[in-house]
C-alpha atoms as a PDB file:
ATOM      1  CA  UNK A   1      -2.698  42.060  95.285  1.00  0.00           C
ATOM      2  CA  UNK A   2      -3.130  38.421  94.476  1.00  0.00           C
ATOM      3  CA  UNK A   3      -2.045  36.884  91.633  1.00  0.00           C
ATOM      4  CA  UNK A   4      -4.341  33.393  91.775  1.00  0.00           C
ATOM      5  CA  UNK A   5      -6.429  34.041  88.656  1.00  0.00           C
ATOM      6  CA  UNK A   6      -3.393  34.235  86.586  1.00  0.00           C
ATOM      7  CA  UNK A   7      -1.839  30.656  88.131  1.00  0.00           C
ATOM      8  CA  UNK A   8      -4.585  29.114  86.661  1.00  0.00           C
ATOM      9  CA  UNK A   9      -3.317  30.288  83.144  1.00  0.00           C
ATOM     10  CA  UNK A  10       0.406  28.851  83.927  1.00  0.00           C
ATOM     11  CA  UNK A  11       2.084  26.121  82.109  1.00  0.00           C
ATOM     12  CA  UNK A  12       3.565  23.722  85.210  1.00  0.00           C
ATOM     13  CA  UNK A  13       7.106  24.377  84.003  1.00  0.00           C
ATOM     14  CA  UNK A  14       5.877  28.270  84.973  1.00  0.00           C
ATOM     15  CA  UNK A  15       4.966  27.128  88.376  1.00  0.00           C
ATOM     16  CA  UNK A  16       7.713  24.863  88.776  1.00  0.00           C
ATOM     17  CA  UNK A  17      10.187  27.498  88.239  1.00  0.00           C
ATOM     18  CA  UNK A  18       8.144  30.180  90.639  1.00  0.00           C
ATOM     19  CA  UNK A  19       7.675  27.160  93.486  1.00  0.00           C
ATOM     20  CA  UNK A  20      11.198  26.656  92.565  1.00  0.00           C
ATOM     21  CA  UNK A  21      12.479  29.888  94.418  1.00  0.00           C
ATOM     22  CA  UNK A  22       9.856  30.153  97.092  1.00  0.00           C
ATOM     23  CA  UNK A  23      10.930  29.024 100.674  1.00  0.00           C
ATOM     24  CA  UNK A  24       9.254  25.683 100.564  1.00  0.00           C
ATOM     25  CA  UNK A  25      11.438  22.556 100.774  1.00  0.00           C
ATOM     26  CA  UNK A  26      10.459  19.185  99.917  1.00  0.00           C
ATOM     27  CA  UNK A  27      10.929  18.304 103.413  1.00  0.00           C
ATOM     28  CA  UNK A  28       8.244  19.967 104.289  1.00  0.00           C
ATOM     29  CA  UNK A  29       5.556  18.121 102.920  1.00  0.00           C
ATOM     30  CA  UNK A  30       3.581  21.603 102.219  1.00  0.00           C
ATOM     31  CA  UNK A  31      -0.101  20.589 101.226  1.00  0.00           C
ATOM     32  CA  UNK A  32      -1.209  21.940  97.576  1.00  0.00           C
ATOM     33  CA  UNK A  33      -2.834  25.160  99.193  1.00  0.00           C
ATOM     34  CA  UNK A  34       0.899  25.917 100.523  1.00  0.00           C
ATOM     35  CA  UNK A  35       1.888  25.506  97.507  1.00  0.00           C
ATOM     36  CA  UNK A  36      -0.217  27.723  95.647  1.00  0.00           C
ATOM     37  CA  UNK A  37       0.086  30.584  98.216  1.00  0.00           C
ATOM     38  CA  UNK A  38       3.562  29.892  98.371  1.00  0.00           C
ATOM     39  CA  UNK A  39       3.814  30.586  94.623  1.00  0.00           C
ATOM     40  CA  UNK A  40       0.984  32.848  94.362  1.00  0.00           C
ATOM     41  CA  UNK A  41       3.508  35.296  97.408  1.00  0.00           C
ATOM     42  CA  UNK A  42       6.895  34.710  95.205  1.00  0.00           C
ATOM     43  CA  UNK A  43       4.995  35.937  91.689  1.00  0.00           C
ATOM     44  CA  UNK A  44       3.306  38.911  93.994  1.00  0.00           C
ATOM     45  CA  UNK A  45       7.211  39.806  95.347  1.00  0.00           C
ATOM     46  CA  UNK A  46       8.411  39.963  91.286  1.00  0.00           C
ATOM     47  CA  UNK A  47       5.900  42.327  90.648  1.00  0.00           C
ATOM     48  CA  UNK A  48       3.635  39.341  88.722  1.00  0.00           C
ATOM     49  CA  UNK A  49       6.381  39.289  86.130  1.00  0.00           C
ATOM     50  CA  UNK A  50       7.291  35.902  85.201  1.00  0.00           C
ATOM     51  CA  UNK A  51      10.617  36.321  83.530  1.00  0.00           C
ATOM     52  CA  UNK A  52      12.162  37.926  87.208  1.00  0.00           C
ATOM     53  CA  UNK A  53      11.083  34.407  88.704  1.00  0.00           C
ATOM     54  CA  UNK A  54      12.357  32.667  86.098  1.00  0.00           C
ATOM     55  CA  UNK A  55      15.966  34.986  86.650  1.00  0.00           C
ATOM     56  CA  UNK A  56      15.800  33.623  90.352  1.00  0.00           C
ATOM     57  CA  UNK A  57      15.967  30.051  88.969  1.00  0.00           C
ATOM     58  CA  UNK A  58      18.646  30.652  86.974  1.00  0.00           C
ATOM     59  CA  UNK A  59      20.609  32.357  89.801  1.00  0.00           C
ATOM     60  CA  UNK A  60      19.865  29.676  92.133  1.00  0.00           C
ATOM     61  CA  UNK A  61      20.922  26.746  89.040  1.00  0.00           C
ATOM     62  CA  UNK A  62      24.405  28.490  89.090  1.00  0.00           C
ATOM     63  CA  UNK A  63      25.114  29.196  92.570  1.00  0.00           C
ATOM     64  CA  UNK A  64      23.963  25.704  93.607  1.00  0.00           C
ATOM     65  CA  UNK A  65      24.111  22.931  90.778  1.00  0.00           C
ATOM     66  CA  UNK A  66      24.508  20.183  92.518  1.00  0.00           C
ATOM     67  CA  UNK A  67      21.359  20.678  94.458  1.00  0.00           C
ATOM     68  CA  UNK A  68      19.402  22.135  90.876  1.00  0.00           C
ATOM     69  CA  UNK A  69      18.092  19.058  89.186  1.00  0.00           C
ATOM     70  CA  UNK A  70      16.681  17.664  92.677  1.00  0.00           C
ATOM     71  CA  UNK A  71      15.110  20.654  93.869  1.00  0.00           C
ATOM     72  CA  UNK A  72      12.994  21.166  90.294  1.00  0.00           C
ATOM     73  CA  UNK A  73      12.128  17.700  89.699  1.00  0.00           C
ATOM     74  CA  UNK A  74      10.252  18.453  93.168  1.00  0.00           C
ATOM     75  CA  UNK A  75       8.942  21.596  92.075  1.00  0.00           C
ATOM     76  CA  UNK A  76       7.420  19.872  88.723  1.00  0.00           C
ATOM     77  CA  UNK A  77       6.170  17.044  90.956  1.00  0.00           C
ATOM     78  CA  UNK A  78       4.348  19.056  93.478  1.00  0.00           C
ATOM     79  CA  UNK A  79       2.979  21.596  90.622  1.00  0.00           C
ATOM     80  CA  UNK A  80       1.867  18.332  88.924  1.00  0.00           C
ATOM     81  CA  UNK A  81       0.170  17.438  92.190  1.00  0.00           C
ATOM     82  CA  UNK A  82      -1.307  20.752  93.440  1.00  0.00           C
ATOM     83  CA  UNK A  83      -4.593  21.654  91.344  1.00  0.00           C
ATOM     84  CA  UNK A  84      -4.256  25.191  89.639  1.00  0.00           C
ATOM     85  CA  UNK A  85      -7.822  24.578  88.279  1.00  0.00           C
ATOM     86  CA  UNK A  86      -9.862  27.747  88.219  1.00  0.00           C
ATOM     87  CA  UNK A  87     -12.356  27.280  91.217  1.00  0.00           C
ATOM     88  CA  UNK A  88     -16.095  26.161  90.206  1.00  0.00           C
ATOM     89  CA  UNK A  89     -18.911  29.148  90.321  1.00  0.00           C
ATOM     90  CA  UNK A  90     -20.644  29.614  92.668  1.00  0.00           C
END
């Protein structure tokens, strides 16, 4: 079950912290449509719930700290720079 229609209603600190644990890596370069499936899979594997992403962030921000700041100013940038818009009508 997708979760897209609710992305749209997500602050970008949300998405930041849901791209945050997702597989993606900077390095990448993933293109704002992997980005939003990318987050849209990691909310669909917590069950939708928020706070269980959010859990995973914290998780990650302990075991790795020194690698914490970097990685989520790159998750607020790409959030900033994917569009979560809802799509026009058709």
């Amino acid at each position: 079950m997708s979760t897209t229609l609710s992305l749209t209603s997500m602050s970008a600190t949300e998405l930041a912290q849901i791209l945050f644990v997702t597989p993606l890596q900077a390095s990448d370069h993933p293109s704002p449509e992997q980005v939003r499936s990318a987050i849209d899979e990691c909310l669909c594997a917590c069950g939708g719930d928020r706070t269980a992403c959010a859990a995973f962030v914290a998780q990650e921000a302990g075991d790795h700290p020194e690698t914490y700041a970097a990685r989520m100013r790159w998750a607020l940038s790409t959030v900033s720079d994917a569009s979560f818009a809802p799509a026009p009508a058709a």
